[in-house]
Protein backbone atom coordinates (compact mmCIF):
# COMPACT_ATOMS: atom_id res chain seq x y z
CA UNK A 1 -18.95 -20.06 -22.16
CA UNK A 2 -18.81 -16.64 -20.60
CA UNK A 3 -22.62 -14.67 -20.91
CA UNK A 4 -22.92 -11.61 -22.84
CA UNK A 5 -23.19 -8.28 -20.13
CA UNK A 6 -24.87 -6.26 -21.57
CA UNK A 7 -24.45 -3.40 -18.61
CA UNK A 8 -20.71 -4.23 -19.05
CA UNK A 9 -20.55 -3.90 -22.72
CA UNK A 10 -22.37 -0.50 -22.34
CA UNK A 11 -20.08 0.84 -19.80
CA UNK A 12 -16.62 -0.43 -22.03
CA UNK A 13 -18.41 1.48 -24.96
CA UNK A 14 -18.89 4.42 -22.77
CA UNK A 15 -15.31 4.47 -21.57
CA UNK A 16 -13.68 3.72 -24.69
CA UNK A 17 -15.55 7.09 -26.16
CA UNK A 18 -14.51 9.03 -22.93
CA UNK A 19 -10.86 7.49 -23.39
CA UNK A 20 -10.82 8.91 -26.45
CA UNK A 21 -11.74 12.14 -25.82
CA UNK A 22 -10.55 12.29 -22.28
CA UNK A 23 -8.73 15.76 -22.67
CA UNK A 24 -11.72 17.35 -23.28
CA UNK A 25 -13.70 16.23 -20.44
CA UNK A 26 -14.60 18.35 -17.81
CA UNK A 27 -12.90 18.04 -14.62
CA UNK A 28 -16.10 20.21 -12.53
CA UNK A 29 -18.14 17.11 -14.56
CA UNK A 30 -15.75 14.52 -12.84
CA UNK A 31 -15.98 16.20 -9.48
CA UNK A 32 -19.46 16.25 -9.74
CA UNK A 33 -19.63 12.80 -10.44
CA UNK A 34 -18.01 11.56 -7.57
CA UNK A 35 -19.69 13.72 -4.99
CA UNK A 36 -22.47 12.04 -5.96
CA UNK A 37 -20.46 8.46 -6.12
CA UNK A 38 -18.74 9.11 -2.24
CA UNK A 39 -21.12 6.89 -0.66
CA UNK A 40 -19.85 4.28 -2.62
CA UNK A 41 -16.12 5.03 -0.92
CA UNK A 42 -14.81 3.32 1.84
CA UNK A 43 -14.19 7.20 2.84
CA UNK A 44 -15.93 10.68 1.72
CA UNK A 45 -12.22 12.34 1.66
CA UNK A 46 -11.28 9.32 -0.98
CA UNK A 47 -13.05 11.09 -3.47
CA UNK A 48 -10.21 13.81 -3.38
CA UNK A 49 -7.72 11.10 -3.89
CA UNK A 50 -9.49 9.92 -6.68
CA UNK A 51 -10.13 13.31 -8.26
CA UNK A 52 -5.96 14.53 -8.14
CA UNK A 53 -5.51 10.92 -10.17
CA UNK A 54 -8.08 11.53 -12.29
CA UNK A 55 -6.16 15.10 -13.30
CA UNK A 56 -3.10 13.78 -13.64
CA UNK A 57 -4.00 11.07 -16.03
CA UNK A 58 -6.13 13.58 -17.96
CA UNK A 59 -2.79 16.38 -17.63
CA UNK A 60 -0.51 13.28 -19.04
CA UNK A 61 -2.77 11.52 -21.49
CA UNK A 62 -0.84 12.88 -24.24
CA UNK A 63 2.23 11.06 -22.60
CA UNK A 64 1.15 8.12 -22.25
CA UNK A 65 0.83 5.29 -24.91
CA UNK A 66 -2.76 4.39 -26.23
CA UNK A 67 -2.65 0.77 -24.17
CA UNK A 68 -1.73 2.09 -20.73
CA UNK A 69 -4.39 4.79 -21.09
CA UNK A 70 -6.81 2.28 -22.25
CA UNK A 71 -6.33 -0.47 -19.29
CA UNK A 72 -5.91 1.98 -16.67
CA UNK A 73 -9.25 3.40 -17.62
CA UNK A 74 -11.02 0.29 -18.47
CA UNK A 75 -9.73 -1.80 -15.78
CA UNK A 76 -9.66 0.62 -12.49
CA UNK A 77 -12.86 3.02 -13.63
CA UNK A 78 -14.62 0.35 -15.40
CA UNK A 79 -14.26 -2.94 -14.04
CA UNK A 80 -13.17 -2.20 -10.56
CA UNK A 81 -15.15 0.91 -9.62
CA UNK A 82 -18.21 1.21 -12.19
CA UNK A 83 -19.08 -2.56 -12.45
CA UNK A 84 -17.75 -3.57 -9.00
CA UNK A 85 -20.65 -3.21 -6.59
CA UNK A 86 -22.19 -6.43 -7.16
CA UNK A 87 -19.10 -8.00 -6.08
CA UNK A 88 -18.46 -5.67 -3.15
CA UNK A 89 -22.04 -6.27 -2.31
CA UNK A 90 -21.54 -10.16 -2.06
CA UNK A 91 -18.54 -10.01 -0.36
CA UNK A 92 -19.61 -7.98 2.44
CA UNK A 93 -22.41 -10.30 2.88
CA UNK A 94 -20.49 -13.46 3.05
CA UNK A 95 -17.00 -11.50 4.32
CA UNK A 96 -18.34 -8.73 6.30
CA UNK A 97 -15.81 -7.22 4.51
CA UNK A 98 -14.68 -6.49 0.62
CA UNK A 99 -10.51 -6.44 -0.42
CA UNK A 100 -10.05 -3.56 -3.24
CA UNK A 101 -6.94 -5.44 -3.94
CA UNK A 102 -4.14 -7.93 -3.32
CA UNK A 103 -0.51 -8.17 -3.40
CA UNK A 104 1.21 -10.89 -4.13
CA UNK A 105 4.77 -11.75 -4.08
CA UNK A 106 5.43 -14.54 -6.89
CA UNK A 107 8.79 -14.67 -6.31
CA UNK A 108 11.78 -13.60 -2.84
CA UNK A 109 14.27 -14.31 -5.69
CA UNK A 110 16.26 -11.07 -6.05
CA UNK A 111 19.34 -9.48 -7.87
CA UNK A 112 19.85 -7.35 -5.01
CA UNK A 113 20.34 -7.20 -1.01
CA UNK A 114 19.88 -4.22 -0.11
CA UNK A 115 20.31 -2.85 3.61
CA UNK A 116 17.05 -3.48 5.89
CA UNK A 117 14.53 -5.66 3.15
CA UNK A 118 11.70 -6.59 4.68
CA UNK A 119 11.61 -9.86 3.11
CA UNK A 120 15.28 -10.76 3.62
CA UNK A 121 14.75 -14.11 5.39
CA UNK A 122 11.92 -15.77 3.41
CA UNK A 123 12.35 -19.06 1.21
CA UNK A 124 13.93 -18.37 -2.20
CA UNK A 125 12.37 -20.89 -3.88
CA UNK A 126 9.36 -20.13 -6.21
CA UNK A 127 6.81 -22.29 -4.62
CA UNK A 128 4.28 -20.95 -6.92
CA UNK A 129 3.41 -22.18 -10.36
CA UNK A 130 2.13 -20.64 -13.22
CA UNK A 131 -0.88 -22.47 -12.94
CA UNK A 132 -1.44 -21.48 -9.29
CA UNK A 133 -0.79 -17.97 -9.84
CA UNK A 134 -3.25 -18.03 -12.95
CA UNK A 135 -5.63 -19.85 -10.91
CA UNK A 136 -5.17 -16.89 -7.81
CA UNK A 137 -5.54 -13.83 -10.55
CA UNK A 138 -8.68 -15.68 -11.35
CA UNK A 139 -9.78 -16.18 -8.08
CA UNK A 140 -9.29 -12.28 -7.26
CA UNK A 141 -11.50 -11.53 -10.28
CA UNK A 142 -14.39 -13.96 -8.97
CA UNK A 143 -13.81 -11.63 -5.55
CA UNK A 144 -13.82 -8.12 -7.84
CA UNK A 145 -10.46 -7.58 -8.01
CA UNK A 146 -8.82 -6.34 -10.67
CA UNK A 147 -6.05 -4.60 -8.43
CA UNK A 148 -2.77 -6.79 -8.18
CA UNK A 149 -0.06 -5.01 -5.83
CA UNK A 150 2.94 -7.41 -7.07
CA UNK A 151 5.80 -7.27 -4.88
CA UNK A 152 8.58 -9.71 -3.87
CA UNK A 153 11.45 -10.13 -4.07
CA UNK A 154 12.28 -8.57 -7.86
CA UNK A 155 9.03 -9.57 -9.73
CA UNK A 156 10.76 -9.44 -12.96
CA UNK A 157 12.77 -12.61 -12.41
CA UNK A 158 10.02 -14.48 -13.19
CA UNK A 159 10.45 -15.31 -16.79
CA UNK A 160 6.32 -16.07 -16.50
CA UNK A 161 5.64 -12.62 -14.91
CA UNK A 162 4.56 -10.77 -18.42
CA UNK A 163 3.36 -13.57 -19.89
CA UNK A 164 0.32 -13.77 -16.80
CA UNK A 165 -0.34 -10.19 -17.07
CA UNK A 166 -0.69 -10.47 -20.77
CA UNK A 167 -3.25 -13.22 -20.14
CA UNK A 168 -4.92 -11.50 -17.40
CA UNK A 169 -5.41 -7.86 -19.41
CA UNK A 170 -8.67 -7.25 -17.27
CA UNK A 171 -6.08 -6.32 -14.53
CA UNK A 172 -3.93 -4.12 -13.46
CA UNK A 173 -0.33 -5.05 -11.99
CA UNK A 174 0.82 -2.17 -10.21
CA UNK A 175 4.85 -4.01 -9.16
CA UNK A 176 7.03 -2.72 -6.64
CA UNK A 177 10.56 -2.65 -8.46
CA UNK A 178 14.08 -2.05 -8.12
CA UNK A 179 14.21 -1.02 -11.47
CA UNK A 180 17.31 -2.52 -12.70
CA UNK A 181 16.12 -5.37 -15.17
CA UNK A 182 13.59 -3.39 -17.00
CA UNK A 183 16.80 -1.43 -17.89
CA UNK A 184 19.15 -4.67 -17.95
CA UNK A 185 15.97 -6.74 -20.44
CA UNK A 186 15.26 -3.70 -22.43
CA UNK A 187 11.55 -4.36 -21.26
CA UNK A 188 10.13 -0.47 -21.74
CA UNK A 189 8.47 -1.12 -24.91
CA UNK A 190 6.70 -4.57 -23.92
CA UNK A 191 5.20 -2.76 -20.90
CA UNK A 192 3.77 0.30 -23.71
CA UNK A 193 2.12 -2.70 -25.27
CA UNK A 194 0.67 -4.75 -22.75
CA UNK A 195 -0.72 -1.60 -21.22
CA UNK A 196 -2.03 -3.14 -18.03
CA UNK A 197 1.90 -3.21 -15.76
CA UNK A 198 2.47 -0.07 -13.80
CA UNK A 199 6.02 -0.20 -12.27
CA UNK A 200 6.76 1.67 -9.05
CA UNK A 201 10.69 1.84 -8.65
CA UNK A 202 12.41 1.78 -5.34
CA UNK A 203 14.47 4.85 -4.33
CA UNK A 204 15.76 5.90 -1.34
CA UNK A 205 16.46 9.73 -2.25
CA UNK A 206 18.77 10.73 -5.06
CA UNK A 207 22.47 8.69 -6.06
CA UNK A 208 24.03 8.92 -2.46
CA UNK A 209 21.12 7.44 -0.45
CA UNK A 210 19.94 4.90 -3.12
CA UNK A 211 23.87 3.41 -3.39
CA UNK A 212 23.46 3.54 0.36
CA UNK A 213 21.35 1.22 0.74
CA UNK A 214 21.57 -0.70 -2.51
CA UNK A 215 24.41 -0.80 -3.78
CA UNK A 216 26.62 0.74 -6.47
CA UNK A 217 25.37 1.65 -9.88
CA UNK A 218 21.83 1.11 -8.98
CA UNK A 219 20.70 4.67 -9.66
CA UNK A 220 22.00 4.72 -12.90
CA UNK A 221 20.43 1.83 -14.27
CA UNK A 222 17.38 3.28 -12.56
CA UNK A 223 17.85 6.29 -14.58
CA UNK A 224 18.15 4.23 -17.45
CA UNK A 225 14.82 2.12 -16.92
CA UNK A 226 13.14 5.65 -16.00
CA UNK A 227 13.82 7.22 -19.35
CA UNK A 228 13.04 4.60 -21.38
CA UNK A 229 9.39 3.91 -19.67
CA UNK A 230 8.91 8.09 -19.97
CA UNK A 231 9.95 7.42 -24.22
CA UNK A 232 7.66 4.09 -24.04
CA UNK A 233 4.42 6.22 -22.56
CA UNK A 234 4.46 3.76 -19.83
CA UNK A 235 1.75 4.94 -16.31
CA UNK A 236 5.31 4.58 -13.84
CA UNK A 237 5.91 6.23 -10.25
CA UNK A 238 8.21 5.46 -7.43
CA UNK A 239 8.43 3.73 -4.22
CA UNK A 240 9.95 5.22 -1.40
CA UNK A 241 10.96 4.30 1.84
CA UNK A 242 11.27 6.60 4.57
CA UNK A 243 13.52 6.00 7.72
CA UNK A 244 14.80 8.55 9.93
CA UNK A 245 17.55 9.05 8.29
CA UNK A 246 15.85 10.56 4.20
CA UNK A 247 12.40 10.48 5.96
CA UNK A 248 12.17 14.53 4.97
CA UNK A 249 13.93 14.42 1.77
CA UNK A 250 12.06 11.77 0.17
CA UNK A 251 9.04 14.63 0.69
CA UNK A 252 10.85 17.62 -0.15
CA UNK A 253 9.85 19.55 -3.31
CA UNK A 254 13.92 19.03 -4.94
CA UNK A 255 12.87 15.34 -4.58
CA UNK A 256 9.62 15.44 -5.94
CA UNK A 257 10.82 17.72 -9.01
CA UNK A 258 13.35 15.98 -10.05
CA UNK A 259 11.35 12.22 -9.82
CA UNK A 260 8.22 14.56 -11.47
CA UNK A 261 10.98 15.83 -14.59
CA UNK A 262 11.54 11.85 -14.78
CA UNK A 263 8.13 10.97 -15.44
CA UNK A 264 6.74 9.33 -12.43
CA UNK A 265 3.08 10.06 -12.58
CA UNK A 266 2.57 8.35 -8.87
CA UNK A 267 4.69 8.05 -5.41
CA UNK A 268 3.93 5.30 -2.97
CA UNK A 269 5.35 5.96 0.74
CA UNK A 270 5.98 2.81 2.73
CA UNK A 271 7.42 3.65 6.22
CA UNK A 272 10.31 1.50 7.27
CA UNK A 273 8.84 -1.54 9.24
CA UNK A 274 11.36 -3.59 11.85
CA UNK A 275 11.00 -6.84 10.38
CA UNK A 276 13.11 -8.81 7.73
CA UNK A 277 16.98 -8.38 7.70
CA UNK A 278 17.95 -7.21 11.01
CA UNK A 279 15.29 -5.22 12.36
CA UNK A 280 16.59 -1.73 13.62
CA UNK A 281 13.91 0.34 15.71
CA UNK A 282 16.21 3.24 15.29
CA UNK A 283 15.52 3.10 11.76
CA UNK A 284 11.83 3.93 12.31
CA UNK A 285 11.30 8.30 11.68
CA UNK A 286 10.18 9.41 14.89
CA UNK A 287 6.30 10.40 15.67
CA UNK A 288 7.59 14.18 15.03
CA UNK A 289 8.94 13.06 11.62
CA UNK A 290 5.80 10.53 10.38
CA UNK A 291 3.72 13.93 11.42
CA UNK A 292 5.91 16.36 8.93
CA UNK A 293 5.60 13.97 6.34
CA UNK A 294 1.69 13.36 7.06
CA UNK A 295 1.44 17.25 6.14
CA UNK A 296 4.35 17.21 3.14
CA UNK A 297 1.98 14.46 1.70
CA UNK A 298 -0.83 16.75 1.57
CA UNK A 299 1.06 19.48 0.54
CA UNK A 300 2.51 17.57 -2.60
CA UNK A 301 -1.03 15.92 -3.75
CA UNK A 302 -2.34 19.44 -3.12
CA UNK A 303 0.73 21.75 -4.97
CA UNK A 304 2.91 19.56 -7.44
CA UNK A 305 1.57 17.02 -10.80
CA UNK A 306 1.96 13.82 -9.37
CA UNK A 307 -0.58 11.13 -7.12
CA UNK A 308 0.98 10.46 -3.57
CA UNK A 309 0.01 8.28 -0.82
CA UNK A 310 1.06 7.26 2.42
CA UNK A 311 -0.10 4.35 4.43
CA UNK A 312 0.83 5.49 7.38
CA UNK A 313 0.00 9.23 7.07
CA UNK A 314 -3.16 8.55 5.16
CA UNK A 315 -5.22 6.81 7.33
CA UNK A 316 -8.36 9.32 6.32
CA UNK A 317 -8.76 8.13 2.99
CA UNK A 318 -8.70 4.44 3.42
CA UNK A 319 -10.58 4.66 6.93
CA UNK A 320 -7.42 2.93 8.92
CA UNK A 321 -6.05 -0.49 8.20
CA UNK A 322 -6.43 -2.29 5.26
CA UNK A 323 -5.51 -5.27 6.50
CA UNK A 324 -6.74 -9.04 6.85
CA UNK A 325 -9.09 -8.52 3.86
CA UNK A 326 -10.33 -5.82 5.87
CA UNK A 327 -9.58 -3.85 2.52
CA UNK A 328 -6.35 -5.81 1.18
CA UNK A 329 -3.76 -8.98 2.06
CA UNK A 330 -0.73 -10.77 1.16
CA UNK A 331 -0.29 -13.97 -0.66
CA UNK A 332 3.79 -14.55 -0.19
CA UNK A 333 5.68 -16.43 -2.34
CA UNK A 334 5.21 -19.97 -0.67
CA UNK A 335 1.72 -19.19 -1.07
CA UNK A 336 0.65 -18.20 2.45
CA UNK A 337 -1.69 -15.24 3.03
CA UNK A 338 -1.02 -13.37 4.89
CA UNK A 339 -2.86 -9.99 6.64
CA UNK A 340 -0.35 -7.31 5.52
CA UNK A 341 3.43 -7.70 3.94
CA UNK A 342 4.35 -6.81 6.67
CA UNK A 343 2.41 -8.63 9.25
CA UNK A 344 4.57 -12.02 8.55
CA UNK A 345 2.47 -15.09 9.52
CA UNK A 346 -0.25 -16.99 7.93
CA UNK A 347 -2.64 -20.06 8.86
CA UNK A 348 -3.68 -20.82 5.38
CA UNK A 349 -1.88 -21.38 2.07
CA UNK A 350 -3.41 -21.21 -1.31
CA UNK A 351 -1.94 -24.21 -2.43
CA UNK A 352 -4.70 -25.72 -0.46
CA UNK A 353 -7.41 -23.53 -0.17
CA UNK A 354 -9.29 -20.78 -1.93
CA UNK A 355 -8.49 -16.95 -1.34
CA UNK A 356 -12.23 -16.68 -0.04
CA UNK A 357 -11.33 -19.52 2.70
CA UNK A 358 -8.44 -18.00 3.64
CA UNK A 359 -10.12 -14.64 3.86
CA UNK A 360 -12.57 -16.37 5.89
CA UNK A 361 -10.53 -17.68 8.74
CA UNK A 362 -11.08 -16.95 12.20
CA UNK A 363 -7.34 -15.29 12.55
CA UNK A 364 -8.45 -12.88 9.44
CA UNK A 365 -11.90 -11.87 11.25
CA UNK A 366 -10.01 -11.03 14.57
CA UNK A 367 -7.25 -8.96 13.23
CA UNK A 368 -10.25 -7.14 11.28
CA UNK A 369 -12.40 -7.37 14.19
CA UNK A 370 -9.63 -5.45 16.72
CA UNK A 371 -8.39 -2.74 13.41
CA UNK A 372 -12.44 -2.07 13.41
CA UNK A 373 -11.31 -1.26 17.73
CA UNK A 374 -9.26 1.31 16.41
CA UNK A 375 -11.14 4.73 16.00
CA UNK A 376 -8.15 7.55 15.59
CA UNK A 377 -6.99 7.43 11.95
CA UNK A 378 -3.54 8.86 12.38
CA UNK A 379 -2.14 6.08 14.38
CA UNK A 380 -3.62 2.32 12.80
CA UNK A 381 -0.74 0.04 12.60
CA UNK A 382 -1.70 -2.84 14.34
CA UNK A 383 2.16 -3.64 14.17
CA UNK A 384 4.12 -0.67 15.42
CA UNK A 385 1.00 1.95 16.57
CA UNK A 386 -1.10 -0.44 18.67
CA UNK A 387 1.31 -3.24 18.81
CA UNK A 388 -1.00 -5.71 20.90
CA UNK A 389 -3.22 -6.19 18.65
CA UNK A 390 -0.53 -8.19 16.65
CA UNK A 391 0.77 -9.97 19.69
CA UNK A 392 -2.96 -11.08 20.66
CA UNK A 393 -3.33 -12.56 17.26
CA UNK A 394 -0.47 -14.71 17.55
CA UNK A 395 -0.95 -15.86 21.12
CA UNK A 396 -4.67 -16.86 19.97
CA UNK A 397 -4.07 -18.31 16.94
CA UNK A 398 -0.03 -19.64 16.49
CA UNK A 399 0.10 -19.00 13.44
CA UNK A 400 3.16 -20.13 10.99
CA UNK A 401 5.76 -17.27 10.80
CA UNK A 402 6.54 -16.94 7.34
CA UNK A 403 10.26 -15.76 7.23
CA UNK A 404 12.66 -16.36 10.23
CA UNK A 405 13.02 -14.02 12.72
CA UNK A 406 9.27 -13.19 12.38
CA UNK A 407 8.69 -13.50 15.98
CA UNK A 408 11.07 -11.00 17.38
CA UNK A 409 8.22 -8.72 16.84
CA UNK A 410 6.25 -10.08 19.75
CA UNK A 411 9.37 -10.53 21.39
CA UNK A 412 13.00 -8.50 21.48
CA UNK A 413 11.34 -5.48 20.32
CA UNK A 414 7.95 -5.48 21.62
CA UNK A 415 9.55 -2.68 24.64
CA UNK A 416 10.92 -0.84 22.05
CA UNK A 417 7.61 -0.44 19.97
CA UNK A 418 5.80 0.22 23.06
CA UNK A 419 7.69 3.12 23.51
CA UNK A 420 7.05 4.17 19.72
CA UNK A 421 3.53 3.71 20.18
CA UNK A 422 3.13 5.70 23.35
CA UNK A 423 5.53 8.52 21.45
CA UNK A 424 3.44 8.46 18.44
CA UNK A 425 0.21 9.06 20.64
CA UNK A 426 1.00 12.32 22.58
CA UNK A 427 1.88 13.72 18.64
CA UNK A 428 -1.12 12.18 16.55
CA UNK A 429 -3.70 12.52 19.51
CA UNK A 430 -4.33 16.05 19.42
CA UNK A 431 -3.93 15.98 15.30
CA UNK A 432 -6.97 13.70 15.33
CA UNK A 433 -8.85 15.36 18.08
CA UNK A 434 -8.42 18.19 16.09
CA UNK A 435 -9.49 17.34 12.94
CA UNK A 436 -12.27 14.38 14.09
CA UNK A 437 -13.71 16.41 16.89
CA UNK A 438 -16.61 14.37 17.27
CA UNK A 439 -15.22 10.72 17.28
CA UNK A 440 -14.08 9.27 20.61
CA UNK A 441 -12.05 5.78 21.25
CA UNK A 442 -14.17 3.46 22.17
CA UNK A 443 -11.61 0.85 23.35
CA UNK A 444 -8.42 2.09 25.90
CA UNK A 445 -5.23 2.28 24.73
CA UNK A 446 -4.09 0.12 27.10
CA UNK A 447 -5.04 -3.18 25.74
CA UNK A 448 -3.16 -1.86 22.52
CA UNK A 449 0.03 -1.92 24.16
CA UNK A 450 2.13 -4.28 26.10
CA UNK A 451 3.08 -4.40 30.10
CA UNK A 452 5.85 -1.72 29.34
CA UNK A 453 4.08 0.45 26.85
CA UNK A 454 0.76 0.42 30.05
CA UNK A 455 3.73 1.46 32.51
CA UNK A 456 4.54 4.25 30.29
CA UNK A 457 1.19 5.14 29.90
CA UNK A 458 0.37 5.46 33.52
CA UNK A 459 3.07 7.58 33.87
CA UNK A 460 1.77 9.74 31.36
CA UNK A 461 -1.44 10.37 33.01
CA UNK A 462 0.10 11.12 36.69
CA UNK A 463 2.39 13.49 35.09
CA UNK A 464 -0.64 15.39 33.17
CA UNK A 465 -1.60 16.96 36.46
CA UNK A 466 1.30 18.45 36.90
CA UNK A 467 1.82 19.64 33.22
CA UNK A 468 -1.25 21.43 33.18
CA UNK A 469 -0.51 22.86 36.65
CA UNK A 470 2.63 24.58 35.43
CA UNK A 471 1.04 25.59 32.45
CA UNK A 472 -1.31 27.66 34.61
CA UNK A 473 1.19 28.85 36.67
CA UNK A 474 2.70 30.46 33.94
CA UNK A 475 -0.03 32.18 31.94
């Protein structure tokens, strides 16, 4: 029998008034509020973030149906950020760290293959039950989640998918989407109701890059599913993935108008990661690019109604990686957990132990340990910024790659990301230096790069002399 809260029922009350009313409340009262809240934040400057989403929910309340408004204020402002210090508290005491959320993939079933997935090459078979995924959502509650990333695969295979966020309507599901089945299943309306499903659909730019890469008459049916979830008054963004090829359109204001006209309310950025089917390197935007779209970012939270965020470009909110627990992880679809999506082994499974056992394990608390090495904000990934940090993991640990071919990122293209990382340096260095003058690295770069990327450094730092000497020469 659950006990009566009476701190929680006070604080529901209170936010069911304020949902009511929401277009009326101040937003100098809000910013107030969580000046006084940012030592709470894993970051001071993540009170900005949470201000712009704070706006735009206010802006589009009137858009949006009475459920979705309801969860997304009761479950992220109530349960996970008003009444989730006690849990944060415990957690860093027996963690030394405390996830804000999880993804989960409950399913690498797809409809689709499109060019370059990251999860190409994992099992297809749904090794997860409904009872174990019921018993994980649970699980992530007991650690003060109420935050599900779902990814995949296409989540909305899964015939049980609706039916566990129905049952768990203390969460939210924010689900990384093609898009195509919500149109295809008619599933708008059901989403309006439930209330508590926020889809992010995956585009690559407009019609020509999105058939690109997955195939013909994708966009339309994701202009289908986007029109009916704006009619529904369903919370919806997009997901896109920038390689070097759309990296500046997918941040250009004609892109962000016309996804903006659509209704998407929030844009996720996830840079294009060599891993899954055939890994390309030259896929990757350069340094130069990552660093136009680090300032577009800003630019379009700053100038244009809808909530972006960039991993890679926005390591000053979260305070670096998020990874290993550190702030979030992966449970894939064969149940192992995993650090990040994208970092693609695992030494536990949840099919035989809890989520706070496998956040517990020595392989977790070293990747955390050597992010927590990492000081400069701009450049994080322990995958393709300091890539030894990754490669130390594995040759400590072994752990089990989850999808084949995971290992060619230790191997065939560890030169290559050497050379990314070294690139990425000279550009985000003096960004950092300029904006954090008064933190320092406390660990050298070197032992976050390999024997070719330390070549390349050295290098670097005989040719500095020389720079700076014609530089003189010609002032």
């Amino acid at each position: 029998m659950t006990r009566w809260n009476p701190k929680k029922t006070l604080v529901h009350l209170a936010l069911s008034t304020a949902t009511k009313g929401i277009g009326l409340i101040s937003e100098d009262s809000v910013r107030r509020r969580i000046e006084r809240s940012k030592h709470n934040l894993s970051q001071p400057i993540s009170g900005d973030f949470l201000f712009k989403l704070f706006c735009e929910v206010k802006r589009r309340h009137r858009e949006l149906s009475p459920n979705c408004l309801s969860r997304f204020v009761h479950n992220i402002v109530g349960d996970q950020i008003l009444l989730g210090a006690p849990y944060r508290k415990r957690n860093k005491q027996e963690l030394s760290d405390y996830p804000h959320m999880m993804v989960i993939s409950p399913t690498m079933r797809c409809n689709l293959k499109c060019v370059g997935c990251y999860s190409a090459y994992y099992n297809r078979k749904d090794a997860l039950s409904t009872a174990d995924l019921d018993r994980v959502y649970g699980e992530a509650k007991d650690l003060g989640i109420r935050f599900i990333v779902v990814s995949g695969g296409e989540p909305f295979i899964r015939e049980d998918f609706l039916e566990l966020c129905e049952r768990h309507s203390d969460m939210i599901f924010m689900t990384y989407t093609n898009g195509t089945l919500i149109a295809e299943r008619q599933l708008a309306p059901r989403l309006a109701k439930l209330g508590n499903v926020i889809p992010c659909i995956s585009v690559e730019g407009f019609e020509k890059e999105t058939t690109a890469r997955r195939g013909v008459g994708v966009w339309n049916r994701i202009q289908t599913a986007m029109a009916a979830l704006k009619q529904a008054g369903v919370l919806f963004g997009f997901s896109g993935t920038p390689t070097r090829l759309n990296n500046d359109l997918i941040v250009s204001d004609e892109f962000i108008d016309f996804y903006v006209e659509r209704g998407c309310m929030i844009g996720w950025y996830f840079s294009y990661m060599p891993v899954g089917r055939d890994p390309d390197l030259s896929l990757m935007p350069t340094p130069e690019q990552r660093l136009h779209r680090m300032h577009r970012i800003r630019e379009i939270r700053a100038n244009k109604p809808i909530v972006a965020a960039d991993f890679w470009c926005d390591g000053p909110l979260v305070g670096g990686c998020l990874s290993a627990g550190q702030r979030y992880f992966h449970v894939n679809a064969q149940g192992g957990v995993e650090p990040c999506v994208f970092h693609q082994f695992h030494v536990h499974n949840i099919k035989d132990v809890s989520l706070k056992t496998a956040l517990s394990s020595d392989y977790f608390k070293y990747v955390r340990k050597r992010n927590r090495e990492v000081k400069n904000v701009y450049r994080p990934c322990p995958i393709i910024d300091r890539p030894q940090i990754l490669r130390d993991a594995l040759e400590k640990f072994h752990p089990t790659p989850s999808q084949e071919g995971a290992e060619k990122i230790k191997s065939i293209l560890a030169d290559g990301l050497d050379e990314y990382a070294v690139s990425l340096k000279k550009v985000m260095d003096p960004v950092w230096q300029r904006e954090f003058p008064n933190v320092r690295e406390t660990v050298d770069d070197a032992l976050h790069v390999g024997e070719h990327g330390r070549s390349l450094l050295q290098q670097e730092t005989s040719a500095e002399p020389r720079r700076e000497a014609r530089a003189a020469a010609t002032r």
